[in-house]
PDB file of N, CA and C in Angstrom:
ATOM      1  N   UNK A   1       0.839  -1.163   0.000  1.00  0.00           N
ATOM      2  CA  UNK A   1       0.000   0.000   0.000  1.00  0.00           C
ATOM      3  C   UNK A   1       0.893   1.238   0.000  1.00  0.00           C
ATOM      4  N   UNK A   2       0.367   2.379  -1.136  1.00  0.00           N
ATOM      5  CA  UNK A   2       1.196   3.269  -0.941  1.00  0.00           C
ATOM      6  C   UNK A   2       1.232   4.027   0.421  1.00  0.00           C
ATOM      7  N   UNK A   3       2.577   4.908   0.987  1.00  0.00           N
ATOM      8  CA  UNK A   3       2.439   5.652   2.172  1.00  0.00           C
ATOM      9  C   UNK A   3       2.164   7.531   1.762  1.00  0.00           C
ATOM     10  N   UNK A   4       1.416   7.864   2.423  1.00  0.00           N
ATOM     11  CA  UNK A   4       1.097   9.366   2.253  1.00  0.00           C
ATOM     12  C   UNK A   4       2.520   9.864   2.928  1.00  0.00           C
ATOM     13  N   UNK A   5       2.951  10.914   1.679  1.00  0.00           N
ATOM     14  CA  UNK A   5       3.890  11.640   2.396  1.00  0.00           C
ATOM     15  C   UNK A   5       3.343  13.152   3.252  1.00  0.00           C
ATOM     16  N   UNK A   6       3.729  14.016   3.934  1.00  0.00           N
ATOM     17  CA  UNK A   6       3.503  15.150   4.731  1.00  0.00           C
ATOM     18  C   UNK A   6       2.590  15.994   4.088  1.00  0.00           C
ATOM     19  N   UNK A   7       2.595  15.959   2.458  1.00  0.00           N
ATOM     20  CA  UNK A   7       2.140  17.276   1.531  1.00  0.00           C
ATOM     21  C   UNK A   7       1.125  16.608   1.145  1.00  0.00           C
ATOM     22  N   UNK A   8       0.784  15.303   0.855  1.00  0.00           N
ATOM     23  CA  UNK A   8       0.001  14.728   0.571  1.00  0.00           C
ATOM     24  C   UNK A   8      -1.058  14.546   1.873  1.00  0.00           C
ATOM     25  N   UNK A   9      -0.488  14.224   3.041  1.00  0.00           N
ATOM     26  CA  UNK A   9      -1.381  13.885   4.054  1.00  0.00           C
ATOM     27  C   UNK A   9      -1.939  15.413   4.703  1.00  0.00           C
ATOM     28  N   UNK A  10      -1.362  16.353   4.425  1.00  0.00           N
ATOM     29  CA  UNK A  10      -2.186  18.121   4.844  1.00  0.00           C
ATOM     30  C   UNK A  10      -2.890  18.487   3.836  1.00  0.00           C
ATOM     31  N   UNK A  11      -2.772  17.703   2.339  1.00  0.00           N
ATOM     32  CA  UNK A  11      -3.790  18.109   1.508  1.00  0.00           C
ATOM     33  C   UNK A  11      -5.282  17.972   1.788  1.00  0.00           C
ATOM     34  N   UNK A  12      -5.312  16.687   2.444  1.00  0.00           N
ATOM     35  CA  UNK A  12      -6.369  16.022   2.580  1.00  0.00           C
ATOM     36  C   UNK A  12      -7.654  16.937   3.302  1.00  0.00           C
ATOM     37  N   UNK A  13      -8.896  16.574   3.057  1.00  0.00           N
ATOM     38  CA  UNK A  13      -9.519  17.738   3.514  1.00  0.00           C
ATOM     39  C   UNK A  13      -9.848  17.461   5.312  1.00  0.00           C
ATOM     40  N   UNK A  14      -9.668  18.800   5.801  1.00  0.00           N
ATOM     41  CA  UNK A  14     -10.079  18.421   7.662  1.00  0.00           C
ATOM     42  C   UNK A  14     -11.155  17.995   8.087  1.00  0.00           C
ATOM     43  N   UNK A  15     -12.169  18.694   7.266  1.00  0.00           N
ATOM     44  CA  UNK A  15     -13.437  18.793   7.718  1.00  0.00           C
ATOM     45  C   UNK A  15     -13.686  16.654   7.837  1.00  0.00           C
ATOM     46  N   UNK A  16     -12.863  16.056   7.429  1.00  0.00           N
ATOM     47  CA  UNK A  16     -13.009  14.634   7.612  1.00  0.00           C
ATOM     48  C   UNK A  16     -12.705  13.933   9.132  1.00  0.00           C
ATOM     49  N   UNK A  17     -11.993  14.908   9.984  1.00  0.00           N
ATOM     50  CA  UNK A  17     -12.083  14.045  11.625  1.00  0.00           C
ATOM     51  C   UNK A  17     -12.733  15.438  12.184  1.00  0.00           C
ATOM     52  N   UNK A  18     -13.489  14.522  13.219  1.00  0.00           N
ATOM     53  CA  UNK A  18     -13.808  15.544  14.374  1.00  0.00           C
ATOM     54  C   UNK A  18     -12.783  16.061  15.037  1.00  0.00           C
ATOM     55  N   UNK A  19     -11.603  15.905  14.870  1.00  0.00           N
ATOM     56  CA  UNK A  19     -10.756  17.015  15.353  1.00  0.00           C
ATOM     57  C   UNK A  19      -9.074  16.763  14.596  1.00  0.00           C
ATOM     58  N   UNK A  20      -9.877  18.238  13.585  1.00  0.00           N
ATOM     59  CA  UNK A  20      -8.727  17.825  12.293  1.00  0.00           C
ATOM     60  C   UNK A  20      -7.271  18.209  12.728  1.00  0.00           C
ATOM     61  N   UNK A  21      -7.454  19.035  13.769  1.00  0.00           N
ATOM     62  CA  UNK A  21      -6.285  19.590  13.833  1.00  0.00           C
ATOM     63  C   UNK A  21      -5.218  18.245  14.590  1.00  0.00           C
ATOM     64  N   UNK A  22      -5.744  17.234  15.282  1.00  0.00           N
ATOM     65  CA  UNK A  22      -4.932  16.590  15.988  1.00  0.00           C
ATOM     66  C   UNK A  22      -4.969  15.101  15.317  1.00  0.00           C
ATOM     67  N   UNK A  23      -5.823  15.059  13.646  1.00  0.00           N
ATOM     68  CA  UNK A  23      -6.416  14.030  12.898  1.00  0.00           C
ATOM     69  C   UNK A  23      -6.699  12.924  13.992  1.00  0.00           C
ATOM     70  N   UNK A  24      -7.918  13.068  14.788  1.00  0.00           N
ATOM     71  CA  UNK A  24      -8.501  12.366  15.364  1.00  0.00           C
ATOM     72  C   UNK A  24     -10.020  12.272  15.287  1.00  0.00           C
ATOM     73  N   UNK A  25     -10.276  10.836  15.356  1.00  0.00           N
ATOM     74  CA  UNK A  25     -11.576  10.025  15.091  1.00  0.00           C
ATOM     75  C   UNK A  25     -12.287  10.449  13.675  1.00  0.00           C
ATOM     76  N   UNK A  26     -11.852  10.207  12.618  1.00  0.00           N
ATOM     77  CA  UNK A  26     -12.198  10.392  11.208  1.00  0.00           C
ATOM     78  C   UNK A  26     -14.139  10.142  11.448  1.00  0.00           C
ATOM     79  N   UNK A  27     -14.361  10.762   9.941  1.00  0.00           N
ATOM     80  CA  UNK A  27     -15.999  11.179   9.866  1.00  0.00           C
ATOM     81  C   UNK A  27     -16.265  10.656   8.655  1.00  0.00           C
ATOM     82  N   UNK A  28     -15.719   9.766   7.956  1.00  0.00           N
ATOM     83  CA  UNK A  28     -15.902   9.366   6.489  1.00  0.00           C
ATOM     84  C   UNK A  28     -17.126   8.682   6.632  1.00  0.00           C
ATOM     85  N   UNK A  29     -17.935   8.116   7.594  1.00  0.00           N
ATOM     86  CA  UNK A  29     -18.885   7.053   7.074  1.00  0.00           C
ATOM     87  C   UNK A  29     -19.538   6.755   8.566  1.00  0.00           C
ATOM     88  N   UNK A  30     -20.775   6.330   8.062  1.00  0.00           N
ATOM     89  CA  UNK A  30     -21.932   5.963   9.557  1.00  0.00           C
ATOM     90  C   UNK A  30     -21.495   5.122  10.683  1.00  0.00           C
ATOM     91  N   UNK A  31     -20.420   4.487  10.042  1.00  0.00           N
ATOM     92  CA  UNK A  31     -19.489   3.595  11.343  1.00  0.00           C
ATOM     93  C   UNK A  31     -19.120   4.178  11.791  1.00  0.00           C
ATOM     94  N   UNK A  32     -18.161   5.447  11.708  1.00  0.00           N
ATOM     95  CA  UNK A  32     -17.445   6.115  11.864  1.00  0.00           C
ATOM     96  C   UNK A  32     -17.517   7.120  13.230  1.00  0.00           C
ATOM     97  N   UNK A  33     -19.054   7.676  12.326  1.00  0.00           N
ATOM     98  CA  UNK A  33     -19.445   8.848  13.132  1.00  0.00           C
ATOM     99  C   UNK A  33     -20.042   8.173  14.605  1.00  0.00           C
ATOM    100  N   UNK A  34     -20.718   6.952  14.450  1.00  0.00           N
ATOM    101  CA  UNK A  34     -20.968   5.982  15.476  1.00  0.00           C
ATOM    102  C   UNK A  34     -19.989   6.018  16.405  1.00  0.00           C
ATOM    103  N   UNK A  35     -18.636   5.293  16.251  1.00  0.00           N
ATOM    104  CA  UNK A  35     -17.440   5.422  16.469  1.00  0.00           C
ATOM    105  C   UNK A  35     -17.014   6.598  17.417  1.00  0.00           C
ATOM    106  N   UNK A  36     -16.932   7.509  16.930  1.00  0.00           N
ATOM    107  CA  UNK A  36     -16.534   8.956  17.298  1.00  0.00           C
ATOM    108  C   UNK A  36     -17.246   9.154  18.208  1.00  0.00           C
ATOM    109  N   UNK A  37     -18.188   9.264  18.350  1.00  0.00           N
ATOM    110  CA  UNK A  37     -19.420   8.971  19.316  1.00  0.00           C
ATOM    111  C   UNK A  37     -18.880   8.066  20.796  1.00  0.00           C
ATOM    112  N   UNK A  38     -19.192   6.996  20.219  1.00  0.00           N
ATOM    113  CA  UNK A  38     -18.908   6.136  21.384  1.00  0.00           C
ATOM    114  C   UNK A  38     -17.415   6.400  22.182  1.00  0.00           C
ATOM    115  N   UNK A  39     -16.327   7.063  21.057  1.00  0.00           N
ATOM    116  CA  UNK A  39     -14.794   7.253  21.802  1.00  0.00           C
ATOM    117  C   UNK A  39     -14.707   8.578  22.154  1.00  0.00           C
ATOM    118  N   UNK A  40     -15.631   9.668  22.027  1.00  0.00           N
ATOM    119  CA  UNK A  40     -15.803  10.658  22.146  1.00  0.00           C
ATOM    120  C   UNK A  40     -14.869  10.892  23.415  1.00  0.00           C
ATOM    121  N   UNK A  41     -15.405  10.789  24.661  1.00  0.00           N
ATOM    122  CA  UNK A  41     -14.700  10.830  25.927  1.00  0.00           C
ATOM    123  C   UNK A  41     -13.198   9.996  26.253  1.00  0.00           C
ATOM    124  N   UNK A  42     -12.681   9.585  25.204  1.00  0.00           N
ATOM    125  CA  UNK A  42     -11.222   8.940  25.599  1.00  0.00           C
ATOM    126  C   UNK A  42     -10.461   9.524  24.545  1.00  0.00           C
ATOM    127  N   UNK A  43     -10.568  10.747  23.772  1.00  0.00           N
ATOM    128  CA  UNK A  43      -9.471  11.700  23.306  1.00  0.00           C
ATOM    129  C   UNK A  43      -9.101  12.485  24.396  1.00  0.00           C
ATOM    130  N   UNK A  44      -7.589  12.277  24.226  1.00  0.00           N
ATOM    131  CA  UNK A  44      -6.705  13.090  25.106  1.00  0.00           C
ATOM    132  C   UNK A  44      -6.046  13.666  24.416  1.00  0.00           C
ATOM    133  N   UNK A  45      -5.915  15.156  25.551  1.00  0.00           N
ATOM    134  CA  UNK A  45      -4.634  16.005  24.761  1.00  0.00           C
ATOM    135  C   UNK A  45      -5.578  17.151  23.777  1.00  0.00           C
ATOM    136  N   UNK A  46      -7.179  17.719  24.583  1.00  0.00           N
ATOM    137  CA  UNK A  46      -7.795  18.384  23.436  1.00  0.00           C
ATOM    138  C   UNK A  46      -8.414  19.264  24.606  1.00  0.00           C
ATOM    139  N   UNK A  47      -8.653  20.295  24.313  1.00  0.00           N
ATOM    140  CA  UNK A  47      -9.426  21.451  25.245  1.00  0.00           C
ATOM    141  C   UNK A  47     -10.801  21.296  25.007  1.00  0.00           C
ATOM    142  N   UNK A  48     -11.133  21.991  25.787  1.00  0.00           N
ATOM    143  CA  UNK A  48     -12.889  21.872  25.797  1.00  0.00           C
ATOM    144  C   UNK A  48     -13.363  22.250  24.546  1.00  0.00           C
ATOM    145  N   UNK A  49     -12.820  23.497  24.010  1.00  0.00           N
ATOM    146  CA  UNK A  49     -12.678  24.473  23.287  1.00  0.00           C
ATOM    147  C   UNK A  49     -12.953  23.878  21.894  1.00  0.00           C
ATOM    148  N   UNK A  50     -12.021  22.510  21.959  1.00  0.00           N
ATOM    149  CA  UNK A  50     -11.527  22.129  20.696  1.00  0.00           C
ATOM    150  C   UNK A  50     -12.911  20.724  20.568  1.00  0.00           C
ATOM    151  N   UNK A  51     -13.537  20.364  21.793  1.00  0.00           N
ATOM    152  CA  UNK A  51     -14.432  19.322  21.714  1.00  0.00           C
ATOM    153  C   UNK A  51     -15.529  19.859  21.040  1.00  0.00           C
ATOM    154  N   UNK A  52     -16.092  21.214  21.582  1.00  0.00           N
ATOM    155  CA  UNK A  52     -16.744  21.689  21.519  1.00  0.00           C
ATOM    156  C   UNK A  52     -16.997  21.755  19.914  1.00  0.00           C
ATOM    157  N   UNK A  53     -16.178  22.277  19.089  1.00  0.00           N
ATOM    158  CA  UNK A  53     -15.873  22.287  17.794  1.00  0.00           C
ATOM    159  C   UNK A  53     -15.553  20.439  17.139  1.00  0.00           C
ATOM    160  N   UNK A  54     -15.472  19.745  17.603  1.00  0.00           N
ATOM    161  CA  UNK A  54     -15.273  18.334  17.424  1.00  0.00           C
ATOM    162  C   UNK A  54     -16.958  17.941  17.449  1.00  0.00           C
ATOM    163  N   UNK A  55     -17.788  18.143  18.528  1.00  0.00           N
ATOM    164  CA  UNK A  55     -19.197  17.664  18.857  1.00  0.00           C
ATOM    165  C   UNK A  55     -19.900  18.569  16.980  1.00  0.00           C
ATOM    166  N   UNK A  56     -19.745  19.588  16.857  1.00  0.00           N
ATOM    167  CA  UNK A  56     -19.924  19.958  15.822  1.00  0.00           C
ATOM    168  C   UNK A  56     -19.951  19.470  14.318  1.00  0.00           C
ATOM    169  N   UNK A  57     -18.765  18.845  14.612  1.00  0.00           N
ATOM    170  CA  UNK A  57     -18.133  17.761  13.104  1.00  0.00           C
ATOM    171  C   UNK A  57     -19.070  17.099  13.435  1.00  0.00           C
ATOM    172  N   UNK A  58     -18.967  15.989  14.304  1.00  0.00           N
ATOM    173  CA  UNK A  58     -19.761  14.991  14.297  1.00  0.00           C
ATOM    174  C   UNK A  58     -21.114  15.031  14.407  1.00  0.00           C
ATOM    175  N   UNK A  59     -21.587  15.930  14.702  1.00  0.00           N
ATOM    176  CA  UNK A  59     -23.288  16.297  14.082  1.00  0.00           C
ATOM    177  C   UNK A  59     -23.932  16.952  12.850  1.00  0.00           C
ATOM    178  N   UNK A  60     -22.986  17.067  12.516  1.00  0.00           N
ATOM    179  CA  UNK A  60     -23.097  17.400  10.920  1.00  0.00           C
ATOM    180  C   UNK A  60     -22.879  16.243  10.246  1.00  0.00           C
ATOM    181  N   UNK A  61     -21.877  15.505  10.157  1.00  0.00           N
ATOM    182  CA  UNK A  61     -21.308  13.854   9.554  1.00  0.00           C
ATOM    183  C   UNK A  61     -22.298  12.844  10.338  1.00  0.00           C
ATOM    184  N   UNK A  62     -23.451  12.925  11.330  1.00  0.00           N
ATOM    185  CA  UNK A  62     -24.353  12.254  11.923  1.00  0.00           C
ATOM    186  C   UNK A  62     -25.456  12.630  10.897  1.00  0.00           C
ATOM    187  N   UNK A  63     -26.056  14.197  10.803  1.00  0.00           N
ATOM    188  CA  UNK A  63     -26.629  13.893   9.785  1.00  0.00           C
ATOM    189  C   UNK A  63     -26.708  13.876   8.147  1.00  0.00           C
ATOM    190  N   UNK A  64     -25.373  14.147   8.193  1.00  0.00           N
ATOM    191  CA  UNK A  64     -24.850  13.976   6.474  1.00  0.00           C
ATOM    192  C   UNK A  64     -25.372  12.320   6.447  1.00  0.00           C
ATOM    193  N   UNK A  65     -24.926  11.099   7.265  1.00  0.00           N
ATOM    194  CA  UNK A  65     -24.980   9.669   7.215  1.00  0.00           C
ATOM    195  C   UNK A  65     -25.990   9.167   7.824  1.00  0.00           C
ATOM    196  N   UNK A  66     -26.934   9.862   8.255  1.00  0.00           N
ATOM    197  CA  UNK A  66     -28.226   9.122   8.660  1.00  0.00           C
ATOM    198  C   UNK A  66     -28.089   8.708   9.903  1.00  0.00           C
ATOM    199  N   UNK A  67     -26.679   9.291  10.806  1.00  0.00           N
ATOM    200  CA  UNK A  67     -27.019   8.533  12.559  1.00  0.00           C
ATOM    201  C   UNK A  67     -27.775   9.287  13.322  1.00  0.00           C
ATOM    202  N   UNK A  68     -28.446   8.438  14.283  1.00  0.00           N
ATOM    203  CA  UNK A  68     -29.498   9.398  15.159  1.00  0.00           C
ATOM    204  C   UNK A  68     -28.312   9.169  16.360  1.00  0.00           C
ATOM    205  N   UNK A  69     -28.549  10.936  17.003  1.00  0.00           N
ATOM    206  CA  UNK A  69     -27.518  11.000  18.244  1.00  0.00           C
ATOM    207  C   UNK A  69     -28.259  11.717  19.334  1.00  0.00           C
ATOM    208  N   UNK A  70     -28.126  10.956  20.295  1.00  0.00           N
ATOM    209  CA  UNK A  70     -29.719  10.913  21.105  1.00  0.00           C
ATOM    210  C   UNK A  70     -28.873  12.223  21.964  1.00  0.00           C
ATOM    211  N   UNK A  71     -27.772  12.406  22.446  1.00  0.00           N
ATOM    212  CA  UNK A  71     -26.710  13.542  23.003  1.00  0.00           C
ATOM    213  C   UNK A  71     -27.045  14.838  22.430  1.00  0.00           C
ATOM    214  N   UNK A  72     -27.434  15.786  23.588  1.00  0.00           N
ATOM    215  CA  UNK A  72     -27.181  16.845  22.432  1.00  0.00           C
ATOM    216  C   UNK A  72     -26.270  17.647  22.827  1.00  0.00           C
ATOM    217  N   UNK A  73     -25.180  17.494  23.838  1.00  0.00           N
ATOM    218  CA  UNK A  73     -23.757  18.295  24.077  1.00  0.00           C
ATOM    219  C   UNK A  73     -22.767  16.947  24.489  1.00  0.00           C
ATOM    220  N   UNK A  74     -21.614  17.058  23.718  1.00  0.00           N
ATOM    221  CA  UNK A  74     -21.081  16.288  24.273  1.00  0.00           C
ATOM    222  C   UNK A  74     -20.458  15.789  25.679  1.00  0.00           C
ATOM    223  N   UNK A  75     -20.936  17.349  26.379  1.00  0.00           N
ATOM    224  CA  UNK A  75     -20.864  16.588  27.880  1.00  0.00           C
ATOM    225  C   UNK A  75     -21.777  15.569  28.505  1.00  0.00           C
ATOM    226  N   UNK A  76     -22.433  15.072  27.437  1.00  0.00           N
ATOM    227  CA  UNK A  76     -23.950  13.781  28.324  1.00  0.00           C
ATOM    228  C   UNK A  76     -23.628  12.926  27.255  1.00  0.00           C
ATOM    229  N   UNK A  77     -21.958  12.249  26.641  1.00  0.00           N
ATOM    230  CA  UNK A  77     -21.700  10.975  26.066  1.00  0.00           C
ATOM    231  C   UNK A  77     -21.480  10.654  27.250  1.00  0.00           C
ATOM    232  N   UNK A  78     -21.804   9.360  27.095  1.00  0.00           N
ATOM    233  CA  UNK A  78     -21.773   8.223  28.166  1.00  0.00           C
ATOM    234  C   UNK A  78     -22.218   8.132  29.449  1.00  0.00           C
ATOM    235  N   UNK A  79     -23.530   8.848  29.226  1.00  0.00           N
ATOM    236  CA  UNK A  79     -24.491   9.108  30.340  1.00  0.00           C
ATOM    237  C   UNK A  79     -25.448   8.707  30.561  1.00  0.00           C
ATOM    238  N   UNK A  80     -26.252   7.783  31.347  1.00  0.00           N
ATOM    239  CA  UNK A  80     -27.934   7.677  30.377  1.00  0.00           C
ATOM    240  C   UNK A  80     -28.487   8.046  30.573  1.00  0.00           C
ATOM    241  N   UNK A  81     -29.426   8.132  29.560  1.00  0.00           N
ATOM    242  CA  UNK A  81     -30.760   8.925  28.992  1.00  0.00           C
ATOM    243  C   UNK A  81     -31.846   8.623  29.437  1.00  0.00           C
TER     244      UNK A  81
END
């Protein structure tokens, strides 16, 4: 498999992880955003600031892909409802 070099891998567009800046938990697809979801609370190394803007991605790529996200701030992942 080919390897992405540096120029190739910053081309790529951000808006594809919920938190492009640290390319964490990608948004390509309904698994995904599922995914992101469920790992939401075990990214480390990100400010509130930056979740806040992350919960964003992923509700947009939730309903770009058809997931229902019963959360509506990401401070009530992994809470129940």
């Amino acid at each position: 498999m080919a390897r992405l070099d540096t120029a190739h891998r910053n081309a790529e567009p951000s808006g594809s992880f919920a938190f492009p800046k640290q390319r964490k938990e990608p948004l390509e697809n309904a698994a995904h955003v599922r995914n992101a979801i469920a790992r939401f609370n075990q990214v480390e190394g990100v400010t509130d600031a930056e979740r806040d803007e992350a919960w964003k991605h992923i509700k947009t790529a939730a309903k770009k892909f058809g997931v229902e996200v019963q959360e509506g701030s990401w401070r009530e992942v992994g809470h129940k409802h």
